[in-house]
C-alpha atoms as a PDB file:
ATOM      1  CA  UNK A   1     -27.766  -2.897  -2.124  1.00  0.00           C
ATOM      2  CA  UNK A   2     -25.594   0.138  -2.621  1.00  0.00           C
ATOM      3  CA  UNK A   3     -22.909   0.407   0.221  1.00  0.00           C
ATOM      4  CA  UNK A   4     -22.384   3.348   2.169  1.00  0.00           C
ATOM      5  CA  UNK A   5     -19.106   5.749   2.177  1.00  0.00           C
ATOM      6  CA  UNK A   6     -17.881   6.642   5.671  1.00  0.00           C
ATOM      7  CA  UNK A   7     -14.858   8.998   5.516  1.00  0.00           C
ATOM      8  CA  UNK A   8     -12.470   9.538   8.544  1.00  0.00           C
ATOM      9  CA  UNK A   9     -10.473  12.055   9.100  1.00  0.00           C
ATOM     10  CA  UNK A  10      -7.481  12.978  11.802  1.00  0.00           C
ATOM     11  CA  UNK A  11      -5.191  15.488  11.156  1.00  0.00           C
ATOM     12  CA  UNK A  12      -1.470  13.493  10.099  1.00  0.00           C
ATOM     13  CA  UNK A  13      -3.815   9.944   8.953  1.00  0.00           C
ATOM     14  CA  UNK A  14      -1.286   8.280  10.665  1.00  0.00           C
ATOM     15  CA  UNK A  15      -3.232   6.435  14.242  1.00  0.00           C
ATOM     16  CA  UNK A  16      -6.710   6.642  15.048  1.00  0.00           C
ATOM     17  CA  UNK A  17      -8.161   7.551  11.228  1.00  0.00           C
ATOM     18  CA  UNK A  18      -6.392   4.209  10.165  1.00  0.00           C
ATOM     19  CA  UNK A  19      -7.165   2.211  12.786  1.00  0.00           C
ATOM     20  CA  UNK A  20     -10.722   3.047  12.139  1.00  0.00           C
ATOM     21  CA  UNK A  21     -10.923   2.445   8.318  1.00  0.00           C
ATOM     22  CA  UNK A  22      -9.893  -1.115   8.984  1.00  0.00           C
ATOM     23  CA  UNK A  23     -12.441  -1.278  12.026  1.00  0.00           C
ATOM     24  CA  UNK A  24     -15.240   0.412  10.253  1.00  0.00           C
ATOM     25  CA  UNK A  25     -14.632  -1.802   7.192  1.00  0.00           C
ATOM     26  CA  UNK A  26     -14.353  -5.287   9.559  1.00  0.00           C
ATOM     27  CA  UNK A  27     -17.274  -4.479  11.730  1.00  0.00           C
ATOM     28  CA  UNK A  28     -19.038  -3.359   8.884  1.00  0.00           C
ATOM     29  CA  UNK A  29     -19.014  -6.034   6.036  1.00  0.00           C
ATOM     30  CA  UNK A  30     -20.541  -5.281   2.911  1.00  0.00           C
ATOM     31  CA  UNK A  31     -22.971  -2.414   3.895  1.00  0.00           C
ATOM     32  CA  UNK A  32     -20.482   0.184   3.951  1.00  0.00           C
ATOM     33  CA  UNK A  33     -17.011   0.824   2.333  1.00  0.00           C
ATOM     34  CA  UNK A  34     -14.352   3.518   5.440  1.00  0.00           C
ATOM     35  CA  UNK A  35     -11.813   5.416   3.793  1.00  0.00           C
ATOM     36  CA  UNK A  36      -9.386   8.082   5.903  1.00  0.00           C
ATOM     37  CA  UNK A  37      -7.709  10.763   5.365  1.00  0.00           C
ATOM     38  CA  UNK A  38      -5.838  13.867   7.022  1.00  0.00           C
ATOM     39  CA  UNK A  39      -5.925  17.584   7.112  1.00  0.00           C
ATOM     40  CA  UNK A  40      -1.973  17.560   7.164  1.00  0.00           C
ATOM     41  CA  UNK A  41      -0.429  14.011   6.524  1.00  0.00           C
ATOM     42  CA  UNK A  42       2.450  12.643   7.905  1.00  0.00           C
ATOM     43  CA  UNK A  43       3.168  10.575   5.105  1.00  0.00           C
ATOM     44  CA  UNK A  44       3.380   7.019   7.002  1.00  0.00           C
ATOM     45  CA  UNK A  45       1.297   5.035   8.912  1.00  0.00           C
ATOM     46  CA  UNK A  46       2.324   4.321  12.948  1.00  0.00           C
ATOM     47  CA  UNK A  47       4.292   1.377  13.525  1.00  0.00           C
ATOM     48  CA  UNK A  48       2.848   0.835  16.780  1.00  0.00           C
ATOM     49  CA  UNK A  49      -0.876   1.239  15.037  1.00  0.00           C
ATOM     50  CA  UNK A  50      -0.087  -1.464  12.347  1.00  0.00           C
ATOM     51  CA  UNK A  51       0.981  -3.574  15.488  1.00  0.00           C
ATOM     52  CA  UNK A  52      -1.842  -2.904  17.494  1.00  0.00           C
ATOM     53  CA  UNK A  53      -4.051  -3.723  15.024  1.00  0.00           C
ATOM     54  CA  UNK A  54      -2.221  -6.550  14.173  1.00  0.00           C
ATOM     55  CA  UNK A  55      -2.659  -7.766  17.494  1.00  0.00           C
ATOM     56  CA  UNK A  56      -6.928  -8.074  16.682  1.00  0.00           C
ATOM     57  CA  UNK A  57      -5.730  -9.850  12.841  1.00  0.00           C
ATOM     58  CA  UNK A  58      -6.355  -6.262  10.656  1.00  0.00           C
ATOM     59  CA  UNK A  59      -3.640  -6.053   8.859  1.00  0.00           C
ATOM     60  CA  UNK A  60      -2.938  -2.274   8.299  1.00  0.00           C
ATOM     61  CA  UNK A  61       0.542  -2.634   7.005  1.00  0.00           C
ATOM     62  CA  UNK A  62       0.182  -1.295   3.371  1.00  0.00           C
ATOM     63  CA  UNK A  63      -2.525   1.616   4.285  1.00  0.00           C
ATOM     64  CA  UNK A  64      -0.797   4.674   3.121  1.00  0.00           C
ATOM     65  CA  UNK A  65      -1.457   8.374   5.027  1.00  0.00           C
ATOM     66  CA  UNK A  66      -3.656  10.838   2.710  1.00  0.00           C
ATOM     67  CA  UNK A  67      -4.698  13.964   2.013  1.00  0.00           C
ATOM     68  CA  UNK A  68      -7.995  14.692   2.825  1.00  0.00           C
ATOM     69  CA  UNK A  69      -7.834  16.892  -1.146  1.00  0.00           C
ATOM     70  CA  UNK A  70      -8.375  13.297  -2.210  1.00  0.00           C
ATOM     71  CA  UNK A  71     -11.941  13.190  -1.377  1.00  0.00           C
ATOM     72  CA  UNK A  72     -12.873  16.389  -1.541  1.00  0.00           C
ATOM     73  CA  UNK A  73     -14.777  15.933  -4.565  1.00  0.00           C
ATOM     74  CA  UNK A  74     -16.446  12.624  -3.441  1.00  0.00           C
ATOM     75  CA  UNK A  75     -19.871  11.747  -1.864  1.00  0.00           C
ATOM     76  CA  UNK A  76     -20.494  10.245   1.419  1.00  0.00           C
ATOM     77  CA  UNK A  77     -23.160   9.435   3.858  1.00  0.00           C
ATOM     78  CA  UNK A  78     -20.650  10.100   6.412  1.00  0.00           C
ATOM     79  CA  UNK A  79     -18.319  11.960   7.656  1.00  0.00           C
ATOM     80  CA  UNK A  80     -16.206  11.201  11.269  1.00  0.00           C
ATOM     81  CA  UNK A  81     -13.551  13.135  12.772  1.00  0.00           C
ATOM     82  CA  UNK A  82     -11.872  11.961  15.355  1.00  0.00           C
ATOM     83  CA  UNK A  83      -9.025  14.683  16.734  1.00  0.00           C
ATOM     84  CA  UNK A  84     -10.277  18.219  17.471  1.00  0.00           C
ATOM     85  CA  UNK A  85      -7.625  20.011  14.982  1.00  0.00           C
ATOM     86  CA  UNK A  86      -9.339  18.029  12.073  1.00  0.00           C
ATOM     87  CA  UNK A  87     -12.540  19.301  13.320  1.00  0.00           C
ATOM     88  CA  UNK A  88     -11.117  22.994  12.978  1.00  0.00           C
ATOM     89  CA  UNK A  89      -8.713  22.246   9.910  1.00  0.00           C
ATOM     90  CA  UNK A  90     -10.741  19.839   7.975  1.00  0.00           C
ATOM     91  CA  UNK A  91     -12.689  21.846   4.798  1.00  0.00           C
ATOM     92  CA  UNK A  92     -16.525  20.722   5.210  1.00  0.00           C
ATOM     93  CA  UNK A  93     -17.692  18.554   2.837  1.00  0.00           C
ATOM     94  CA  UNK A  94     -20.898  19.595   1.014  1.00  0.00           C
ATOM     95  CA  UNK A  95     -21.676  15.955  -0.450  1.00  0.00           C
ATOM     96  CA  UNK A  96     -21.512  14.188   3.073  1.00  0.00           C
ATOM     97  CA  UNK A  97     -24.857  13.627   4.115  1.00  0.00           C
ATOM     98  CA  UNK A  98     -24.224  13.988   8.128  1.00  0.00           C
ATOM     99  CA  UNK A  99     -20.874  14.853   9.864  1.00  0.00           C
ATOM    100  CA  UNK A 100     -19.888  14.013  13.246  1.00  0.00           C
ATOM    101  CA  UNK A 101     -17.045  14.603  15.928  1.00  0.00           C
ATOM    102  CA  UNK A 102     -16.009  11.632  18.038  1.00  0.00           C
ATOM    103  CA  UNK A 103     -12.379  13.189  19.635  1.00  0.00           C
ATOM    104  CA  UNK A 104      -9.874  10.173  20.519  1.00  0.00           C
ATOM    105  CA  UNK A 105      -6.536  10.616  22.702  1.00  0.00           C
ATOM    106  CA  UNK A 106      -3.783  11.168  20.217  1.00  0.00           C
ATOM    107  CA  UNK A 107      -1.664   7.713  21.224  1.00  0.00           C
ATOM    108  CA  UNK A 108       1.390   9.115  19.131  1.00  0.00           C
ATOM    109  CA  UNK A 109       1.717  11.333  21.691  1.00  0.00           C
ATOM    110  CA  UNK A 110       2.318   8.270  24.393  1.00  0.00           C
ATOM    111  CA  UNK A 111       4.996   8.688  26.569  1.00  0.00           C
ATOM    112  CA  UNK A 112       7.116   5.203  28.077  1.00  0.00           C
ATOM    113  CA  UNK A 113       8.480   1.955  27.335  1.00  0.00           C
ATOM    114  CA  UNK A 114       7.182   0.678  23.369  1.00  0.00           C
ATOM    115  CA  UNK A 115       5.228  -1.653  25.490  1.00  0.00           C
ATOM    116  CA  UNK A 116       3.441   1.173  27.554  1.00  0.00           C
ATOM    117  CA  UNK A 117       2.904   3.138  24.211  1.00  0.00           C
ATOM    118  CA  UNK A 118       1.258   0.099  22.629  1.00  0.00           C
ATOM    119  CA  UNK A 119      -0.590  -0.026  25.755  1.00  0.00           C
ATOM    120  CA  UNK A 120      -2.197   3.176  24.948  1.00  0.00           C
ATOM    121  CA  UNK A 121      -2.619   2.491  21.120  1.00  0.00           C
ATOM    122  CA  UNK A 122      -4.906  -0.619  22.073  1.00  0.00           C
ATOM    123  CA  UNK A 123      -6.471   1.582  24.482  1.00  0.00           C
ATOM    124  CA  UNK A 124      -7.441   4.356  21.772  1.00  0.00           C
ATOM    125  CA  UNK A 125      -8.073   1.305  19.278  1.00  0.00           C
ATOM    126  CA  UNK A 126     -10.812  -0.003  21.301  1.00  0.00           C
ATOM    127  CA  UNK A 127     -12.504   2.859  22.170  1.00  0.00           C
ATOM    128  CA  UNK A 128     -12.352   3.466  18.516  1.00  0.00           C
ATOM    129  CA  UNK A 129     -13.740   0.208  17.874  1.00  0.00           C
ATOM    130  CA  UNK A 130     -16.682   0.527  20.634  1.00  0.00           C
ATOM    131  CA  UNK A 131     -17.972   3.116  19.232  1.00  0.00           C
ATOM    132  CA  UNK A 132     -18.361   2.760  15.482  1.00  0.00           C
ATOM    133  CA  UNK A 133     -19.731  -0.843  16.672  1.00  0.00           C
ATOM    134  CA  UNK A 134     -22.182   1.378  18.746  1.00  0.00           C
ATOM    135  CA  UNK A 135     -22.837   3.735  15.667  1.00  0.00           C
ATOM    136  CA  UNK A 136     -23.427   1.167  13.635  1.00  0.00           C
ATOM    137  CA  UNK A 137     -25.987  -0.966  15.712  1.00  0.00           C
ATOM    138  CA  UNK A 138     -28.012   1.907  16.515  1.00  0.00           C
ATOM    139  CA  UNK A 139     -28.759   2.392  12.936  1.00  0.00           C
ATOM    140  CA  UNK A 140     -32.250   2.712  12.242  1.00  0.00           C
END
């Protein structure tokens, strides 16, 4: 069985597109194979979002943040944003088979203690992880 390619993209590929490789790719097993990817990125992954994964045992700590140009050439089935200014910035990808929008809360952007910012990355990280878990039992 050939696996299907799921690409997600945020705009830095620093929080939410990296939190849901690793979820896509857990949840998923062998039947399909998440890369991510920004429109602009920052060039590191989030502490906090290595921790808050880390707090679910995905270990995220040697992901890397990448250019979206990396794939541009590539096929996939799929094709997820999940921030609005990927939506807009994002160049569309004629070899993706369906593209869709699911828009997350940026949690780099929490405010507060660490502990109240990791709050909100576990927040955005399960949200993540409901829905690609509800995406992917309501294949057909």
């Amino acid at each position: 069985m050939t696996r299907k390619r799921v690409l997600i993209l945020c705009t830095g590929n620093s929080c939410r597109s990296q939190m849901a490789e690793a979820l896509w790719n857990d949840l998923a097993g062998e039947t399909w194979e998440a890369v991510s990817a920004g429109s602009r990125p920052a060039g590191f992954v989030h502490r906090l979002a290595v921790r808050a994964m880390a707090d679910i045992d995905l270990d995220i700590g040697d992901h890397r943040s990448k250019s979206v140009e990396e794939f541009a050439e590539q096929p996939f089935d799929l094709v997820v944003t999940v921030c609005d200014s990927a939506r807009e910035a994002c160049p569309t990808f004629p070899n993706a088979k369906q593209t869709v929008h699911w828009p997350f809360k940026d949690p780099a952007h929490a405010t507060g203690t660490e502990a109240e910012q990791l709050a909100m990355f576990h927040t955005v990280r399960d949200q993540i992880r409901e829905r690609i878990d509800q995406f992917l039992h309501n294949l057909p």
